[in-house]
C-alpha atoms as a PDB file:
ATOM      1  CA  UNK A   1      22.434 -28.124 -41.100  1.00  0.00           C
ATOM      2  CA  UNK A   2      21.443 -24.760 -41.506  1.00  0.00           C
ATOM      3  CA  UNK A   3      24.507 -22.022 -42.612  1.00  0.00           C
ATOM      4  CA  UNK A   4      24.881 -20.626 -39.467  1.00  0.00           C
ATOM      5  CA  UNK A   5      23.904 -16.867 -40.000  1.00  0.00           C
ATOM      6  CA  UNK A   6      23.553 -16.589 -43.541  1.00  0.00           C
ATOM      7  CA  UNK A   7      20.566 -15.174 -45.492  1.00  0.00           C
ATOM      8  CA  UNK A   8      19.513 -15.234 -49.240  1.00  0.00           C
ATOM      9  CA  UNK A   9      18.156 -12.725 -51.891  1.00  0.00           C
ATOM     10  CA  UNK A  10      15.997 -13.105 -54.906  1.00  0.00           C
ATOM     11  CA  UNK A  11      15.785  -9.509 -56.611  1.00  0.00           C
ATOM     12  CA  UNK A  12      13.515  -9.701 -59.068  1.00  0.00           C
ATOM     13  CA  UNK A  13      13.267  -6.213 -59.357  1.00  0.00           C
ATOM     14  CA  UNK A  14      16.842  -5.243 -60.198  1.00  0.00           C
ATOM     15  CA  UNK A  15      15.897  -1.543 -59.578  1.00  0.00           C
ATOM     16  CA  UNK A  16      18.286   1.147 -57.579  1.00  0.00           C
ATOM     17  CA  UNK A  17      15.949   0.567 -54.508  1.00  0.00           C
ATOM     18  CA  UNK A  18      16.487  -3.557 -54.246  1.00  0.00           C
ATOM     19  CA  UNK A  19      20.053  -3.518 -55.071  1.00  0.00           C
ATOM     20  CA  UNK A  20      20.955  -0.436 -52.571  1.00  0.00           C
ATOM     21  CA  UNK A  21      18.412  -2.785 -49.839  1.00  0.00           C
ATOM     22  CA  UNK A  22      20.657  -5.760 -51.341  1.00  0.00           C
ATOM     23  CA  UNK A  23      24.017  -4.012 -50.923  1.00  0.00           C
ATOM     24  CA  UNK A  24      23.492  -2.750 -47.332  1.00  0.00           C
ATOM     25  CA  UNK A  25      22.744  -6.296 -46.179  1.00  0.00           C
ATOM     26  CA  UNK A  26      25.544  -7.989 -48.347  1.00  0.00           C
ATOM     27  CA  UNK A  27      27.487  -5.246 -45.900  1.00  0.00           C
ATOM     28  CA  UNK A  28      25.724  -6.034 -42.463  1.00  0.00           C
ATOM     29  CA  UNK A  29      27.885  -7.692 -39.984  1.00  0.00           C
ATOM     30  CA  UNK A  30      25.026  -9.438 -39.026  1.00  0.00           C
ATOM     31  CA  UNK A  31      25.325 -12.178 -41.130  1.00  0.00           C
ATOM     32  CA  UNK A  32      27.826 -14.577 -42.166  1.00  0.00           C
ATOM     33  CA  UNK A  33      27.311 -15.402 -45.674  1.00  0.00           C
ATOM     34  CA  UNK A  34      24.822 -13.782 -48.676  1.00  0.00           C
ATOM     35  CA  UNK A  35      23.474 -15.802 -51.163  1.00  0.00           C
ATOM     36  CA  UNK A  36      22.166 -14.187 -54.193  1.00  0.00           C
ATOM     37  CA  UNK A  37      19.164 -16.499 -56.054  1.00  0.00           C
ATOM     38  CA  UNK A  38      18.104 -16.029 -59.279  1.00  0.00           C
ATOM     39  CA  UNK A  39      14.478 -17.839 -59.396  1.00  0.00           C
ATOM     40  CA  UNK A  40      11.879 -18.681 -57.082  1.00  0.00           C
ATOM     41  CA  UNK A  41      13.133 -22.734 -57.830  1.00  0.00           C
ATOM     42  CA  UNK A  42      16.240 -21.446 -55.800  1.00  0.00           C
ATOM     43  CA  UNK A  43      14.215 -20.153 -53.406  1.00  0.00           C
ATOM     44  CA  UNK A  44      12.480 -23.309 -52.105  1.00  0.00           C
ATOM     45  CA  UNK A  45      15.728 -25.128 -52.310  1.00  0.00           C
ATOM     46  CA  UNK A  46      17.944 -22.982 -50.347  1.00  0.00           C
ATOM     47  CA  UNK A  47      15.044 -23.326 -47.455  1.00  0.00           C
ATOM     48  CA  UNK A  48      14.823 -26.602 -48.499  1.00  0.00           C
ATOM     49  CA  UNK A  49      18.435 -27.902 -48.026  1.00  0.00           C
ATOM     50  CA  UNK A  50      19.246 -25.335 -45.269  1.00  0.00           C
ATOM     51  CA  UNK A  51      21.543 -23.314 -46.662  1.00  0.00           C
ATOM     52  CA  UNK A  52      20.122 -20.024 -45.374  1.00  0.00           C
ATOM     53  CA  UNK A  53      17.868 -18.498 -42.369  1.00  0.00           C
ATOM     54  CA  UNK A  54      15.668 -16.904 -44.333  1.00  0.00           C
ATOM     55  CA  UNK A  55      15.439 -15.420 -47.981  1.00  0.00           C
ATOM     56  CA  UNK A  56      14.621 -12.180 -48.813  1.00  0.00           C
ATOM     57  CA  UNK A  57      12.632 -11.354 -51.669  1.00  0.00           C
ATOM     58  CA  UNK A  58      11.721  -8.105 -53.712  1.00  0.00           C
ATOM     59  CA  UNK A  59       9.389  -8.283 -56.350  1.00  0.00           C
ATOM     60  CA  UNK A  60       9.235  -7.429 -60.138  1.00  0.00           C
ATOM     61  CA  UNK A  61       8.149  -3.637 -59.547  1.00  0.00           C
ATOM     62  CA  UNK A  62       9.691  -2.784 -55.880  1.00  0.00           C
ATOM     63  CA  UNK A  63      12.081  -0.248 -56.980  1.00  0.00           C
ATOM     64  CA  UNK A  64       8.973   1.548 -59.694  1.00  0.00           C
ATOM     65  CA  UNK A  65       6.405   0.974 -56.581  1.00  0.00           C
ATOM     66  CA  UNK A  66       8.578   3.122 -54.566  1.00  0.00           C
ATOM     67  CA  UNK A  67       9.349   6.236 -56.557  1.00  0.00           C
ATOM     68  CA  UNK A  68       5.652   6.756 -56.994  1.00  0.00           C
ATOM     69  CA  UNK A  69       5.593   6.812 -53.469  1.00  0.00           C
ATOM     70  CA  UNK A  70       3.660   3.796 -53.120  1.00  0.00           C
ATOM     71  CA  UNK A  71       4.407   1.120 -50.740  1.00  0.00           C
ATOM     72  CA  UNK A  72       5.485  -2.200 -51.829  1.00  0.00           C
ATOM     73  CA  UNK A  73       6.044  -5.171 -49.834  1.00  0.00           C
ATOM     74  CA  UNK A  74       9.126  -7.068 -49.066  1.00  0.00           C
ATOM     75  CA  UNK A  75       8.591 -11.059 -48.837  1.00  0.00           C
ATOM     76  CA  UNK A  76      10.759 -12.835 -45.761  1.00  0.00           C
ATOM     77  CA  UNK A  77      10.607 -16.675 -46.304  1.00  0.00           C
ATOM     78  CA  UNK A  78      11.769 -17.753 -42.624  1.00  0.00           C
ATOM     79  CA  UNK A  79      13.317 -21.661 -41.992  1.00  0.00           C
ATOM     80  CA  UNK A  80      10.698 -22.508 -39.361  1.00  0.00           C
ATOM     81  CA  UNK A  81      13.170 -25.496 -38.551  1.00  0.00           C
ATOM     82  CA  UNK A  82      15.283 -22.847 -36.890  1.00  0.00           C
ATOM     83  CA  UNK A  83      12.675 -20.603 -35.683  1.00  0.00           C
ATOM     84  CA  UNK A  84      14.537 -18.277 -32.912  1.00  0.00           C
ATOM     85  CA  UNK A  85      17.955 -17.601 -35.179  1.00  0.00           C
ATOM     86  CA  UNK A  86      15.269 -16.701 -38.370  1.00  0.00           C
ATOM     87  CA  UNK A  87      13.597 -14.299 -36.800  1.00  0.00           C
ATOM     88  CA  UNK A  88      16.611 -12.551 -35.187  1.00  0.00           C
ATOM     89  CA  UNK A  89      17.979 -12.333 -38.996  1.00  0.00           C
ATOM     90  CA  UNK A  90      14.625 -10.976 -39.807  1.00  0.00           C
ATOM     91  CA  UNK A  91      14.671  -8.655 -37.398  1.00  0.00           C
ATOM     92  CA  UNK A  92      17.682  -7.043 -38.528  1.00  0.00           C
ATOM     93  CA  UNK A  93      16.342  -7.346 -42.489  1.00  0.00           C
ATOM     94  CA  UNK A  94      13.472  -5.353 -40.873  1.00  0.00           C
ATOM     95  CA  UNK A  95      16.015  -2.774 -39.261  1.00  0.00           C
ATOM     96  CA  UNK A  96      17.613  -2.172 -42.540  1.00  0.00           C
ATOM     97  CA  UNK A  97      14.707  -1.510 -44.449  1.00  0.00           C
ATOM     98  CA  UNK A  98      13.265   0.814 -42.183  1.00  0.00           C
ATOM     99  CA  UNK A  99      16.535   2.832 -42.308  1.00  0.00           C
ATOM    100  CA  UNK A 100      16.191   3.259 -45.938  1.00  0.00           C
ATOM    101  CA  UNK A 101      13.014   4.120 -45.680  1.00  0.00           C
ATOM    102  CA  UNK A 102      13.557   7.076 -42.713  1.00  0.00           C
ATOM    103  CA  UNK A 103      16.374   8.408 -45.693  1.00  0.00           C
END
C-alpha cells in the first residue's frame, strides 16, 4: 500500500537551487512524509514497493543550468497504480517550482 501522501527526492545535483526546491517541499503541508533517495536503484524501488506517490528528481547540473539562466528540467516519476492522488502531489511539486521560479 502506497504511503498515503508522501513523496520522494533524488538530488543529484546537491546545488543551492535543488536543496532550497528540496527544503520548501520537505516544509509543504501537502504531504505526509519526505523521503530523501540517494541513487536511481532507490528510485525504482520506492515506486516499486509503494512507499511514495511520486519521486522527484533533479539532475547532476540543475542548480549550474539555472544560474546561467538556462532552463533545466525537473523529472516527476508518478505511481500510475495510484493515478488521481500522484498527480494531485504533482501538481503541488509543480506549484512549488513555479514559485521559485517567479522569485
Amino acid at each position: 500500500m502506497c504511503e498515503t501522501r508522501a513523496i520522494a527526492i533524488f538530488n543529484a545535483d546537491k546545488g543551492q537551487d535543488s536543496i532550497e526546491l528540496t527544503q520548501r517541499l520537505v516544509k509543504s503541508t501537502t504531504f505526509s512524509k519526505v523521503l530523501l533517495l540517494n541513487n536511481n536503484q532507490q528510485v525504482a524501488e520506492t515506486i516499486n514497493n509503494r512507499k511514495a506517490l511520486l519521486v522527484v528528481h533533479f539532475p547532476q547540473n540543475f542548480s549550474a543550468q539555472l544560474a546561467q539562466g538556462k532552463s533545466t528540467p525537473v523529472q516527476l516519476i508518478l505511481d500510475g497504480r495510484n493515478s488521481n492522488s500522484a498527480q494531485i502531489a504533482a501538481n503541488t511539486v509543480s506549484h512549488v517550482i513555479k514559485i521559485i521560479n517567479n522569485n
